[in-house]
PDB file of N, CA and C in Angstrom:
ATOM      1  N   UNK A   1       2.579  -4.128  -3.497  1.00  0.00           N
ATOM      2  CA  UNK A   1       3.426  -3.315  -2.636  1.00  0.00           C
ATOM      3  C   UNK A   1       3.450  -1.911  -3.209  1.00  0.00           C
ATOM      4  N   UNK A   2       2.760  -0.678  -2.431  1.00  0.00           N
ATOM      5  CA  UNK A   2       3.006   0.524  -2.674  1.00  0.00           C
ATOM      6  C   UNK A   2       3.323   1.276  -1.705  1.00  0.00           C
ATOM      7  N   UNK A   3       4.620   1.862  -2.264  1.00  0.00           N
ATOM      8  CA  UNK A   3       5.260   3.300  -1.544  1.00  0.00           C
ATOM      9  C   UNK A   3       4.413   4.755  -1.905  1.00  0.00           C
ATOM     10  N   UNK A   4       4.640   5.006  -0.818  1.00  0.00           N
ATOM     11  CA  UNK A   4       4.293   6.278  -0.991  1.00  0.00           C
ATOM     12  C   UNK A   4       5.178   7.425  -0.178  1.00  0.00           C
ATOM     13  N   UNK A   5       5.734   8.648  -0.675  1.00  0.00           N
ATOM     14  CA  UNK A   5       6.470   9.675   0.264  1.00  0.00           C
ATOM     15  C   UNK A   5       5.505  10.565   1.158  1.00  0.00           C
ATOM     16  N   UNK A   6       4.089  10.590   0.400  1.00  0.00           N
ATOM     17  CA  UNK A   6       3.173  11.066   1.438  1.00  0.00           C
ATOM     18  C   UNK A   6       1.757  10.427   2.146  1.00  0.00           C
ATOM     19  N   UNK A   7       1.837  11.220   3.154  1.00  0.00           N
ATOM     20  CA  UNK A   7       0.392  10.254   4.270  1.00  0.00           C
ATOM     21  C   UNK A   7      -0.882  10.727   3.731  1.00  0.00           C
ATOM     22  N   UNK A   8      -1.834   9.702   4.108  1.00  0.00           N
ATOM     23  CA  UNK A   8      -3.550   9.975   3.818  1.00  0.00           C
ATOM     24  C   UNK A   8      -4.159  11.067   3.682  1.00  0.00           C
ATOM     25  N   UNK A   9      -3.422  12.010   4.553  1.00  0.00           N
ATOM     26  CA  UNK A   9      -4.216  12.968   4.997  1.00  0.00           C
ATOM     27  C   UNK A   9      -4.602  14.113   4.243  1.00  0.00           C
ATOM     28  N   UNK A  10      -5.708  15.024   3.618  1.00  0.00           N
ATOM     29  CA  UNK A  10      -5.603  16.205   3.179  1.00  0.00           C
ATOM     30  C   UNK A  10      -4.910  15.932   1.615  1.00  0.00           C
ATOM     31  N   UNK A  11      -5.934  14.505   1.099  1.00  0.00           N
ATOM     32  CA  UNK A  11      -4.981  14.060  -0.161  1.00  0.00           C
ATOM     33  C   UNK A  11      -6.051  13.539  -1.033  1.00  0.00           C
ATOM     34  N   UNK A  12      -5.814  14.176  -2.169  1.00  0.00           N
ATOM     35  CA  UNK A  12      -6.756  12.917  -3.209  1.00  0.00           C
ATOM     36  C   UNK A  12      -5.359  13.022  -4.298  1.00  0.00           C
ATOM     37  N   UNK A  13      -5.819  11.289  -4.339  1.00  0.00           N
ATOM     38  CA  UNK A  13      -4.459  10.628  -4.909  1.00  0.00           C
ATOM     39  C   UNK A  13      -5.820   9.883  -5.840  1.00  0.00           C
ATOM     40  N   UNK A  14      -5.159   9.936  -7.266  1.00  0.00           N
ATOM     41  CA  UNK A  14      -5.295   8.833  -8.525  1.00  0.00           C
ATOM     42  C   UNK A  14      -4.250   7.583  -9.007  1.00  0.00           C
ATOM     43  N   UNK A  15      -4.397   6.869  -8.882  1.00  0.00           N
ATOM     44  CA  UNK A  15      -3.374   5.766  -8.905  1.00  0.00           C
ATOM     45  C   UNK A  15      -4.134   4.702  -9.719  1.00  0.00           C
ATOM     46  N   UNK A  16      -4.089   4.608 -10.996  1.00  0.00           N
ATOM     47  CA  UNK A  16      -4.120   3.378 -12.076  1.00  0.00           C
ATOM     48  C   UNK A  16      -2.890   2.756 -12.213  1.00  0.00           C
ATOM     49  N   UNK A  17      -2.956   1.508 -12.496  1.00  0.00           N
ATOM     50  CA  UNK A  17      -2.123   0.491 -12.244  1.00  0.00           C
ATOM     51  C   UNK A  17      -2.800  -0.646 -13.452  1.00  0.00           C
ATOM     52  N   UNK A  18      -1.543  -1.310 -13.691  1.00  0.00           N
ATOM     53  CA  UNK A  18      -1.629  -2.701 -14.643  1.00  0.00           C
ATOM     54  C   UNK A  18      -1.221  -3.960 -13.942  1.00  0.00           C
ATOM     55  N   UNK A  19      -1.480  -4.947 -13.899  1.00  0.00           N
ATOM     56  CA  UNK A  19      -0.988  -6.185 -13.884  1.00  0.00           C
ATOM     57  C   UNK A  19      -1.112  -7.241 -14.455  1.00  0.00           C
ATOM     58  N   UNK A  20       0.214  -7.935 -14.569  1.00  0.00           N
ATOM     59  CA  UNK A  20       0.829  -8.891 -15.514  1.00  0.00           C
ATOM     60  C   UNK A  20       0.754 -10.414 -14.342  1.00  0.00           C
ATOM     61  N   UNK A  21       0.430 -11.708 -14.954  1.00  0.00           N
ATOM     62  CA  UNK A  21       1.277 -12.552 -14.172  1.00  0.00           C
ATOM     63  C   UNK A  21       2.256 -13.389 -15.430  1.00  0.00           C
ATOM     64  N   UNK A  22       3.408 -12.923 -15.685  1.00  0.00           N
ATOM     65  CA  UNK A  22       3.973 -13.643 -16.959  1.00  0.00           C
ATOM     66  C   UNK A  22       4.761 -15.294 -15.965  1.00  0.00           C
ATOM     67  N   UNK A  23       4.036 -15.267 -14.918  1.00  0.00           N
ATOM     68  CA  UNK A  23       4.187 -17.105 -14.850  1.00  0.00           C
ATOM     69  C   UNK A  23       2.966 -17.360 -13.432  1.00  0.00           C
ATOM     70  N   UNK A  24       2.497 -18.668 -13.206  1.00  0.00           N
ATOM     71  CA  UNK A  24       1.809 -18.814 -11.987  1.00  0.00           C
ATOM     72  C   UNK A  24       1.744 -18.405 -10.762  1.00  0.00           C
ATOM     73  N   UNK A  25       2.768 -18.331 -10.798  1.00  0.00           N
ATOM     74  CA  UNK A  25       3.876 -17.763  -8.831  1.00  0.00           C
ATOM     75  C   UNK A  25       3.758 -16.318  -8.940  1.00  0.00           C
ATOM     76  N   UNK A  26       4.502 -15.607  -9.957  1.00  0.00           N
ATOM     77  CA  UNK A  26       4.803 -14.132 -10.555  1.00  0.00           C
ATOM     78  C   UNK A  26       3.848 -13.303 -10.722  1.00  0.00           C
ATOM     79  N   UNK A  27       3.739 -11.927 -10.187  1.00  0.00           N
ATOM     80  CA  UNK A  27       3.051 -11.018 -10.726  1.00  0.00           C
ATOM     81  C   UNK A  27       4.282  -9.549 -11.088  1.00  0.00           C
ATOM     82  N   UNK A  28       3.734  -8.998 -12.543  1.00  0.00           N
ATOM     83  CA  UNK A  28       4.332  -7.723 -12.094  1.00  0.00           C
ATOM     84  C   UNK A  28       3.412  -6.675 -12.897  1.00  0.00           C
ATOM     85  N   UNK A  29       3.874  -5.392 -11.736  1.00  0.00           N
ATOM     86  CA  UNK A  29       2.774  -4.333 -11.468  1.00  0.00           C
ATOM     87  C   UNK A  29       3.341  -2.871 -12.414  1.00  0.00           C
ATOM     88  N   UNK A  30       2.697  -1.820 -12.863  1.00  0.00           N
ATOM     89  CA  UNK A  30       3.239  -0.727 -13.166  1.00  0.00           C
ATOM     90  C   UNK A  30       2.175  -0.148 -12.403  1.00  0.00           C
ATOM     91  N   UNK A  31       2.427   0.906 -12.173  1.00  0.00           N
ATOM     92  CA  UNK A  31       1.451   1.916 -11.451  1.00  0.00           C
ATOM     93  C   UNK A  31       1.961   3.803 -11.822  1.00  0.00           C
ATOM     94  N   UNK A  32       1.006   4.247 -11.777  1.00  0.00           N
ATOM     95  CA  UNK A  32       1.119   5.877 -12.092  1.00  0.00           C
ATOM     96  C   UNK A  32       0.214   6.559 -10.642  1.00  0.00           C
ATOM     97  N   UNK A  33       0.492   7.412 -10.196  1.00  0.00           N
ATOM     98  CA  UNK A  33      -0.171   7.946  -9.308  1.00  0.00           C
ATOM     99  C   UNK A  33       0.224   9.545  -9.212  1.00  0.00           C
ATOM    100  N   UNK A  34      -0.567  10.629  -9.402  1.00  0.00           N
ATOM    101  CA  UNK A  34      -1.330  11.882  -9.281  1.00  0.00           C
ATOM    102  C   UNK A  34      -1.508  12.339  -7.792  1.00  0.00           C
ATOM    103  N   UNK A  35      -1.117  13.211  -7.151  1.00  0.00           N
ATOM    104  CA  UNK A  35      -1.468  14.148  -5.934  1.00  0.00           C
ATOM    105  C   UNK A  35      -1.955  15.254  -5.723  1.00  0.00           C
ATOM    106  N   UNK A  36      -3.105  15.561  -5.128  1.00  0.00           N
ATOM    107  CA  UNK A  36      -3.409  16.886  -5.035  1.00  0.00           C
ATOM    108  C   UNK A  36      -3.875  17.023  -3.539  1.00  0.00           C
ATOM    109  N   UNK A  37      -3.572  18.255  -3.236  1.00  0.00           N
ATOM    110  CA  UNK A  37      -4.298  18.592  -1.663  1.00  0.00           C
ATOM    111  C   UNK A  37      -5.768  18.688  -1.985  1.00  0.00           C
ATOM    112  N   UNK A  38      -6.325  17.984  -0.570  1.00  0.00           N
ATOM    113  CA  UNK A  38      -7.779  18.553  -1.020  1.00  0.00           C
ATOM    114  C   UNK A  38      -8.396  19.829  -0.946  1.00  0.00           C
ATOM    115  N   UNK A  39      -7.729  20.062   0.435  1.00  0.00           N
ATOM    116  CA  UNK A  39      -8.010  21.410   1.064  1.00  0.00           C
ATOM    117  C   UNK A  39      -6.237  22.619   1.074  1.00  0.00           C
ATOM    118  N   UNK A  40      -6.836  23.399   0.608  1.00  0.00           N
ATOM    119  CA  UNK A  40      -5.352  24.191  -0.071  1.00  0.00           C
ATOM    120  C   UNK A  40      -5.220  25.062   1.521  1.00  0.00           C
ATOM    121  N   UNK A  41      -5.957  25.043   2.565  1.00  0.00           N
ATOM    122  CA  UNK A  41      -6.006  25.845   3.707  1.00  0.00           C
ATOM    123  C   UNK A  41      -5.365  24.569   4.752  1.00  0.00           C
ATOM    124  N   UNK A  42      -5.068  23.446   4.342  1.00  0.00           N
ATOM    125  CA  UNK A  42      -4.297  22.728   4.970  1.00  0.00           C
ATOM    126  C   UNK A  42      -2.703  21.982   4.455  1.00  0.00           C
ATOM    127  N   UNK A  43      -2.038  22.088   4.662  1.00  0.00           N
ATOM    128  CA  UNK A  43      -0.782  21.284   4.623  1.00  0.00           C
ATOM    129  C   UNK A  43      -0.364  19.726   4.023  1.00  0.00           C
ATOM    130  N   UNK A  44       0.470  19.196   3.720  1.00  0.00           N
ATOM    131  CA  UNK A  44       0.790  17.433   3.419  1.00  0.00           C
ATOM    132  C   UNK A  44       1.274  17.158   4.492  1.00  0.00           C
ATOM    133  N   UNK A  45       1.048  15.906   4.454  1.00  0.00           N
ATOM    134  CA  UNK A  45       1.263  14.826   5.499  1.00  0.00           C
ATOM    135  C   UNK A  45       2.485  13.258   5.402  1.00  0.00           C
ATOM    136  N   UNK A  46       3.129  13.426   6.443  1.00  0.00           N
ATOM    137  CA  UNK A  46       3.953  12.130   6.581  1.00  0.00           C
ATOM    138  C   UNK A  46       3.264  10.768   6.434  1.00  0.00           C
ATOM    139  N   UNK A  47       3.748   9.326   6.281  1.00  0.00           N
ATOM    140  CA  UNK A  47       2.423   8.569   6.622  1.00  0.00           C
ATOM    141  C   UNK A  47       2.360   8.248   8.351  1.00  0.00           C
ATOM    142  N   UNK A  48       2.931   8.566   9.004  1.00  0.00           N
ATOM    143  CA  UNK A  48       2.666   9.207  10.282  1.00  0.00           C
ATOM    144  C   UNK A  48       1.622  10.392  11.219  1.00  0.00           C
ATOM    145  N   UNK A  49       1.727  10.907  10.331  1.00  0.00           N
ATOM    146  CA  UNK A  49       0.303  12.278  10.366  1.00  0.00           C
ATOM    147  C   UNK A  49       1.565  12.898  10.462  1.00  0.00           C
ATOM    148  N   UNK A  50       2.532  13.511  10.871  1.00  0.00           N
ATOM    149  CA  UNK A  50       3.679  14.379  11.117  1.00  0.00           C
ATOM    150  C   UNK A  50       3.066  15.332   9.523  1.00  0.00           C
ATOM    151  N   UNK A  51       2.877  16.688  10.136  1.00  0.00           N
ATOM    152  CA  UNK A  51       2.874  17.457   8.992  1.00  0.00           C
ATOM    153  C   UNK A  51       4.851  17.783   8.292  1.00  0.00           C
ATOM    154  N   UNK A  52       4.074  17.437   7.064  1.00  0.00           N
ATOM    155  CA  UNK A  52       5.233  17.564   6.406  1.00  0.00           C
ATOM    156  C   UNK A  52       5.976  19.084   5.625  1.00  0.00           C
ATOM    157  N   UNK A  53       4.816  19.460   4.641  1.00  0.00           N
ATOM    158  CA  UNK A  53       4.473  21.152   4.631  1.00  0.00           C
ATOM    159  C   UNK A  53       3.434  21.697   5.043  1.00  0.00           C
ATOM    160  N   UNK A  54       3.762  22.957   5.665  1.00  0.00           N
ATOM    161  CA  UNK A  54       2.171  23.834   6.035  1.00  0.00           C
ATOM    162  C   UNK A  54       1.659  24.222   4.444  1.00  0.00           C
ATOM    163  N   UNK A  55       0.560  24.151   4.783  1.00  0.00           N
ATOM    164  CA  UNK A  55      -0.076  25.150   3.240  1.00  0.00           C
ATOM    165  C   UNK A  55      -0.281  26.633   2.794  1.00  0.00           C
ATOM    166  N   UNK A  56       0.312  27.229   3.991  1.00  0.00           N
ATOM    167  CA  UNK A  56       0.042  28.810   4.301  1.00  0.00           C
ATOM    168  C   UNK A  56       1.103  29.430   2.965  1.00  0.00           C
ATOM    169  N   UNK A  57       2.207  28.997   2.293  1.00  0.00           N
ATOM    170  CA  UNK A  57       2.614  29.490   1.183  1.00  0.00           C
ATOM    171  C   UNK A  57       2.471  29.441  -0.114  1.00  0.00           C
ATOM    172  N   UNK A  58       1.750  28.503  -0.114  1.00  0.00           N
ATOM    173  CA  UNK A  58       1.022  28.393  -1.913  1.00  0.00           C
ATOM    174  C   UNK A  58      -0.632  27.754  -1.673  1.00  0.00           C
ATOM    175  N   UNK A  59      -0.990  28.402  -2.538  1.00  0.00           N
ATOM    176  CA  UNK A  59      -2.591  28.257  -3.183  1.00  0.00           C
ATOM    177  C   UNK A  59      -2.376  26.575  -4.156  1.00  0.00           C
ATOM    178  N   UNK A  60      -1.066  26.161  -4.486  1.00  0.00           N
ATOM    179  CA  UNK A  60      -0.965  25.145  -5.431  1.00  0.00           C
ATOM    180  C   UNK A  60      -1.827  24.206  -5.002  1.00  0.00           C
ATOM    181  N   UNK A  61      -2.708  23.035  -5.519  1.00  0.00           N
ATOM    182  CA  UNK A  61      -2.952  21.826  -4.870  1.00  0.00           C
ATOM    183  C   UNK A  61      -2.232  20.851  -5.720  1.00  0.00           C
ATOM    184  N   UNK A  62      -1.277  21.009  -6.492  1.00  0.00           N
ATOM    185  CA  UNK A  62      -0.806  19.556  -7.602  1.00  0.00           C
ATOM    186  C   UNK A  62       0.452  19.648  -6.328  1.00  0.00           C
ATOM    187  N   UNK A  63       0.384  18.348  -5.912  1.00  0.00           N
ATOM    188  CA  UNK A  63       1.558  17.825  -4.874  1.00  0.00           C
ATOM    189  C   UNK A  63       2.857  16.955  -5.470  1.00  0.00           C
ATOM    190  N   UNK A  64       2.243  16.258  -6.782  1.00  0.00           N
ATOM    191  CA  UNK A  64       3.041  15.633  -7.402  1.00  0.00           C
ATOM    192  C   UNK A  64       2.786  14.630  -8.031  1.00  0.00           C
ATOM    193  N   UNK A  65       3.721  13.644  -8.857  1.00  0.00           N
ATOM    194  CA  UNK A  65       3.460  12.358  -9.592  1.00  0.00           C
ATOM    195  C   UNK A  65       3.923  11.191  -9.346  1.00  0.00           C
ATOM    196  N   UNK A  66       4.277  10.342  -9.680  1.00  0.00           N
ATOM    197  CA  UNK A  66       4.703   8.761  -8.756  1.00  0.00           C
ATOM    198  C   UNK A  66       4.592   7.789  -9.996  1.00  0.00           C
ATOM    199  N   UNK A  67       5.761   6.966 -10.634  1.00  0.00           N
ATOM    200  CA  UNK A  67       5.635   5.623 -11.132  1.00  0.00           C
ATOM    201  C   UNK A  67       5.865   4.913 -10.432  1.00  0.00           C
ATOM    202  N   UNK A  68       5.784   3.533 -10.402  1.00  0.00           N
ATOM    203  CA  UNK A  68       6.614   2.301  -9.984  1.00  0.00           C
ATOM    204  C   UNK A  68       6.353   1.649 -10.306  1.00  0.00           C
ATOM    205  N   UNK A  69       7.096   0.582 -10.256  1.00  0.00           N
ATOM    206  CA  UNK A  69       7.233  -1.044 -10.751  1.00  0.00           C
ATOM    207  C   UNK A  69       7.441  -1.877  -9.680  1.00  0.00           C
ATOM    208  N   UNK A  70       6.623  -3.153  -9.866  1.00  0.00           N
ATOM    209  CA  UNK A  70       6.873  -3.694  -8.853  1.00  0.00           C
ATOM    210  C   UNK A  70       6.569  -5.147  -9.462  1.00  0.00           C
ATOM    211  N   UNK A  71       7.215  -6.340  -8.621  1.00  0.00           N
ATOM    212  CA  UNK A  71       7.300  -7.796  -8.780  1.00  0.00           C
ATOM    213  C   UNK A  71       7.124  -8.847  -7.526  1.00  0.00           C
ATOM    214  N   UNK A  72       6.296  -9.601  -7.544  1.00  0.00           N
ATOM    215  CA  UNK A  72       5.706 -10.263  -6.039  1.00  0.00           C
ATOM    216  C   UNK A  72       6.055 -11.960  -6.943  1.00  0.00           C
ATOM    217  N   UNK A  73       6.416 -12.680  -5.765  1.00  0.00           N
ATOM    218  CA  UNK A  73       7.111 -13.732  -6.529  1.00  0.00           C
ATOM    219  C   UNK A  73       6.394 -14.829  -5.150  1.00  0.00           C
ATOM    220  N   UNK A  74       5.224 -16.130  -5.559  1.00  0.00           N
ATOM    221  CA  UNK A  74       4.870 -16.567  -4.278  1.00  0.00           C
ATOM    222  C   UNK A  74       6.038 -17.913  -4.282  1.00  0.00           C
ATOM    223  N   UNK A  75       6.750 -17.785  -3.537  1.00  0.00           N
ATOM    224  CA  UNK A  75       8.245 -18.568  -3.447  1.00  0.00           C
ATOM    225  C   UNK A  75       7.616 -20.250  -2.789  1.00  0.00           C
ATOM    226  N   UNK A  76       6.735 -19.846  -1.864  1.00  0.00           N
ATOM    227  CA  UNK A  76       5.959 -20.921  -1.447  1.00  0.00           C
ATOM    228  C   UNK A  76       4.517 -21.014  -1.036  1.00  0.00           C
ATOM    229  N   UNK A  77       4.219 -21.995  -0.577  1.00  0.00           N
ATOM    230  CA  UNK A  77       3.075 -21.410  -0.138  1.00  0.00           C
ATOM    231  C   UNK A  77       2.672 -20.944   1.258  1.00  0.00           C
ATOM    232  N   UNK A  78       3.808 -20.388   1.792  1.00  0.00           N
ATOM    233  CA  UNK A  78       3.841 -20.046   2.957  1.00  0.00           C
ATOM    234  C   UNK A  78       4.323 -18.343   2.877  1.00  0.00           C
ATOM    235  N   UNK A  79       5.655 -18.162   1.902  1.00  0.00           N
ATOM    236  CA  UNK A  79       6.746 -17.452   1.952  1.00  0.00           C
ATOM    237  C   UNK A  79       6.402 -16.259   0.510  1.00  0.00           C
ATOM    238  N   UNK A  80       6.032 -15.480   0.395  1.00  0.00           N
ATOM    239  CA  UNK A  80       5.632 -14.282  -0.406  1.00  0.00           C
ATOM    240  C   UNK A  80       7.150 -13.210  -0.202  1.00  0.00           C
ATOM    241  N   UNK A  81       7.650 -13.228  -1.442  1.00  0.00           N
ATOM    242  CA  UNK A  81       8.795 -11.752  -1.367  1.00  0.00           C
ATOM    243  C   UNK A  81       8.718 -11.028  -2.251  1.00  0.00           C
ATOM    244  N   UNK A  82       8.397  -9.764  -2.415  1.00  0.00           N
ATOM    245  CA  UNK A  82       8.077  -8.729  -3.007  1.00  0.00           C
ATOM    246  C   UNK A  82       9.349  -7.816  -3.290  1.00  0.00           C
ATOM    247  N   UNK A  83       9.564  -6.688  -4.478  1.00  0.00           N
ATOM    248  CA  UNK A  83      10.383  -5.720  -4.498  1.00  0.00           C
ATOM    249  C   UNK A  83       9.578  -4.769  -5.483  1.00  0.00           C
ATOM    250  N   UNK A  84      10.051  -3.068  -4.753  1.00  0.00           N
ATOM    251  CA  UNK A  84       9.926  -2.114  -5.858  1.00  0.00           C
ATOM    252  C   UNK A  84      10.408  -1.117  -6.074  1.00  0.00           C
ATOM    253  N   UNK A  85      10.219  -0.380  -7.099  1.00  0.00           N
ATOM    254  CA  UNK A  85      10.722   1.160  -7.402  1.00  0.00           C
ATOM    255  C   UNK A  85      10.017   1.828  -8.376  1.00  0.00           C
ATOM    256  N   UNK A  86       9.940   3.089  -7.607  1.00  0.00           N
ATOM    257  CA  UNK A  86       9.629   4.051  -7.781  1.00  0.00           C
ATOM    258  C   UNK A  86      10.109   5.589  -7.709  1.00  0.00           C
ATOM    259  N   UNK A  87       9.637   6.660  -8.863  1.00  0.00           N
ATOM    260  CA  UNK A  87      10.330   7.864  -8.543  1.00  0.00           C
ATOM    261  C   UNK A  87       9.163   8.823  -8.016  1.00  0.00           C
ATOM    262  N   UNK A  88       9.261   9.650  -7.625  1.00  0.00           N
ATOM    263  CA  UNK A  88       8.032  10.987  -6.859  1.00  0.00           C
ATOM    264  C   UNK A  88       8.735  12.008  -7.688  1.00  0.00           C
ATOM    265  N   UNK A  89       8.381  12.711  -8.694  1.00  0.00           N
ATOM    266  CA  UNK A  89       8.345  13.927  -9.292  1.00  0.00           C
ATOM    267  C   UNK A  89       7.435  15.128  -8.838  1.00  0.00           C
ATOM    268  N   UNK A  90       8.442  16.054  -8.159  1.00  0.00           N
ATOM    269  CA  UNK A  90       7.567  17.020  -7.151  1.00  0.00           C
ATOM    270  C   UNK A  90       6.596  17.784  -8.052  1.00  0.00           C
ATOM    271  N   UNK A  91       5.373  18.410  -8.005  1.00  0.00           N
ATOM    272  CA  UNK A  91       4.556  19.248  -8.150  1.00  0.00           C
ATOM    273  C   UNK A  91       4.930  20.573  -7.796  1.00  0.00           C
ATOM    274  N   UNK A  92       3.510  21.550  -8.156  1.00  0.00           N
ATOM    275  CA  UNK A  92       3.469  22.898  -7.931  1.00  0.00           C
ATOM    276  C   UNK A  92       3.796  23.224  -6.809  1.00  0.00           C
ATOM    277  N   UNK A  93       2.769  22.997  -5.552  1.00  0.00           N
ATOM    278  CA  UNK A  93       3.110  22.621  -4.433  1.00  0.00           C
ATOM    279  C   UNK A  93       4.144  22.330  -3.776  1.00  0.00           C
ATOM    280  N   UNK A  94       4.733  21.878  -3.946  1.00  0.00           N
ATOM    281  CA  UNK A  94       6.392  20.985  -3.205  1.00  0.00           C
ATOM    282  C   UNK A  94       7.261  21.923  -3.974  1.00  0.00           C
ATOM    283  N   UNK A  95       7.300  22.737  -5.629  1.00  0.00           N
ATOM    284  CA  UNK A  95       8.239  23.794  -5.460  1.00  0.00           C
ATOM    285  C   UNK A  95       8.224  24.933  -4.772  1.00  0.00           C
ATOM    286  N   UNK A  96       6.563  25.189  -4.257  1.00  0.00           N
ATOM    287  CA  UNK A  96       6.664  26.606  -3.672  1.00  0.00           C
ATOM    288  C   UNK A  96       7.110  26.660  -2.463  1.00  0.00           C
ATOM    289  N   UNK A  97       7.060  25.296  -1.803  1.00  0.00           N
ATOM    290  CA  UNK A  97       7.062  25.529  -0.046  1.00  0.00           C
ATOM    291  C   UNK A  97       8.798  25.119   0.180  1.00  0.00           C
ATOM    292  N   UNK A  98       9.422  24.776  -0.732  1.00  0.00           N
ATOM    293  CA  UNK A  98      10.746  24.778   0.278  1.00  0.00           C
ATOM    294  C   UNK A  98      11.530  23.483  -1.381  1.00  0.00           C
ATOM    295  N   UNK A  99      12.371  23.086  -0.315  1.00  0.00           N
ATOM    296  CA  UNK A  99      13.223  22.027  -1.476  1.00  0.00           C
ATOM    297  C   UNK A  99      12.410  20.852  -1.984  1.00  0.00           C
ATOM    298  N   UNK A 100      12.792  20.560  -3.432  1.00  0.00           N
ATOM    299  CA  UNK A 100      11.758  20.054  -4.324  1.00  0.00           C
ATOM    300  C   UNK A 100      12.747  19.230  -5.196  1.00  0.00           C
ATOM    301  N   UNK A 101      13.003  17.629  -4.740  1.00  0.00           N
ATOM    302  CA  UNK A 101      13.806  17.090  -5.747  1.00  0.00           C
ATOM    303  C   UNK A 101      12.924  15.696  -5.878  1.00  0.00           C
ATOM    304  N   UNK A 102      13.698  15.344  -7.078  1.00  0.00           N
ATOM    305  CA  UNK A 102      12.795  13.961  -7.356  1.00  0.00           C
ATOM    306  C   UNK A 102      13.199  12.791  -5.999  1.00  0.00           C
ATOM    307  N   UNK A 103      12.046  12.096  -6.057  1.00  0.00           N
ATOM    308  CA  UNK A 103      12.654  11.099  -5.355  1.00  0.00           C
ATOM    309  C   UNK A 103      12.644   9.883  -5.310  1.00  0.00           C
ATOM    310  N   UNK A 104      13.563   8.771  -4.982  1.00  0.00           N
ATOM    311  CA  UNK A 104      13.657   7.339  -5.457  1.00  0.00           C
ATOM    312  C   UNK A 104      13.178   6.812  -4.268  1.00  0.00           C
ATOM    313  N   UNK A 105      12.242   5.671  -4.698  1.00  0.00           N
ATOM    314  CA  UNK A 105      11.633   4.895  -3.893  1.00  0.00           C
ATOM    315  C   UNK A 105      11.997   3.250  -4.027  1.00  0.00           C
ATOM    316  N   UNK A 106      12.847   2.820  -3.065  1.00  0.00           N
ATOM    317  CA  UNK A 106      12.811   0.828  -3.588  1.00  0.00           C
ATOM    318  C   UNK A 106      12.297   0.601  -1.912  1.00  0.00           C
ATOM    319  N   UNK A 107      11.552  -0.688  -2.081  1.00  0.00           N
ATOM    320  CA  UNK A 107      11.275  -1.728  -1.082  1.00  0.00           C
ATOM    321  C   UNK A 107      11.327  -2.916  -1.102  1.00  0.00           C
ATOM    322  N   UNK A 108      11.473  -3.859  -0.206  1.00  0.00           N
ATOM    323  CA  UNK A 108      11.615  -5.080  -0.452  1.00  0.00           C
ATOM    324  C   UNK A 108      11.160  -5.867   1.056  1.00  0.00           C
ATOM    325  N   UNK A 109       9.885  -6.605   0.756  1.00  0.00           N
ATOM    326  CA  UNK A 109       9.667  -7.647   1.727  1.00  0.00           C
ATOM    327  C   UNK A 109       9.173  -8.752   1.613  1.00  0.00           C
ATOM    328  N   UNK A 110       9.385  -9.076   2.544  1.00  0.00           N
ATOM    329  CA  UNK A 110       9.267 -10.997   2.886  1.00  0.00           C
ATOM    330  C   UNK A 110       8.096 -10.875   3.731  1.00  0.00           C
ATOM    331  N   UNK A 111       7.169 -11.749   3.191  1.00  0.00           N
ATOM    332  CA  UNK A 111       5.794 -12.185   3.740  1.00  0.00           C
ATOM    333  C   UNK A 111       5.950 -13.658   4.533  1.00  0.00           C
ATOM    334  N   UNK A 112       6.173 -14.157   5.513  1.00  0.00           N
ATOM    335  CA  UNK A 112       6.049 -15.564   5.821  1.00  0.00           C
ATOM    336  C   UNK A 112       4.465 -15.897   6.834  1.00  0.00           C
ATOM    337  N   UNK A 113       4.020 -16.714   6.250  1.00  0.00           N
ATOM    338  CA  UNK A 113       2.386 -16.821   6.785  1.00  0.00           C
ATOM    339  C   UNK A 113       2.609 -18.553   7.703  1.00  0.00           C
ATOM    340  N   UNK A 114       2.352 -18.393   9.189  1.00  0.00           N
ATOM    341  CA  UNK A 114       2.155 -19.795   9.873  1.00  0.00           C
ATOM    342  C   UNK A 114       1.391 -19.756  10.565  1.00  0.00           C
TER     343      UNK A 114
END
């Protein structure tokens, strides 16, 4: 399970990740992830396509950074429930174009397969 605050678009993202299964059922994840625009003559993106900033005020391409943690638990063999968190530490980018705070990321879902 990964969050993300921004969409595909106009993005190269690095994201290394570890995983653990400390029991059969259990997995848990750390992950780090890196943002940069590709193209500095275009804007970031929602994961909607909804532009989020134009790019017309900074030359920056560092968009930002991303941990999280995460834990997937297979409850059955039908029934998969997942949770996570994560923070987004804004970049160059995200201070020049407007408000720039960290941000908290949790999710949580239920997989049922029939």
């Amino acid at each position: 399970m990964s969050q993300s605050p921004i969409g595909p678009r106009n993005l190269i993202h690095v994201r290394p990740s570890i995983t653990i299964r400390p029991h059969k059922d259990v997995e848990l994840s750390l992950s780090g992830s890196a943002y940069w625009r590709q193209s500095t003559d275009d804007g970031i993106y929602a994961i909607s396509g909804t532009l989020v900033r134009s790019g017309r005020d900074s030359d920056a391409r560092f968009i930002g950074t991303q941990a999280e943690i995460a834990v997937a638990w297979q409850a059955t063999p039908d029934l998969n429930l997942s949770a996570s968190v994560g923070v987004f530490d804004p970049g160059t980018f995200i201070r020049e174009t407007g408000p720039a705070q960290v941000i908290a990321l949790v999710g949580v879902m239920a997989n049922y397969r029939f």
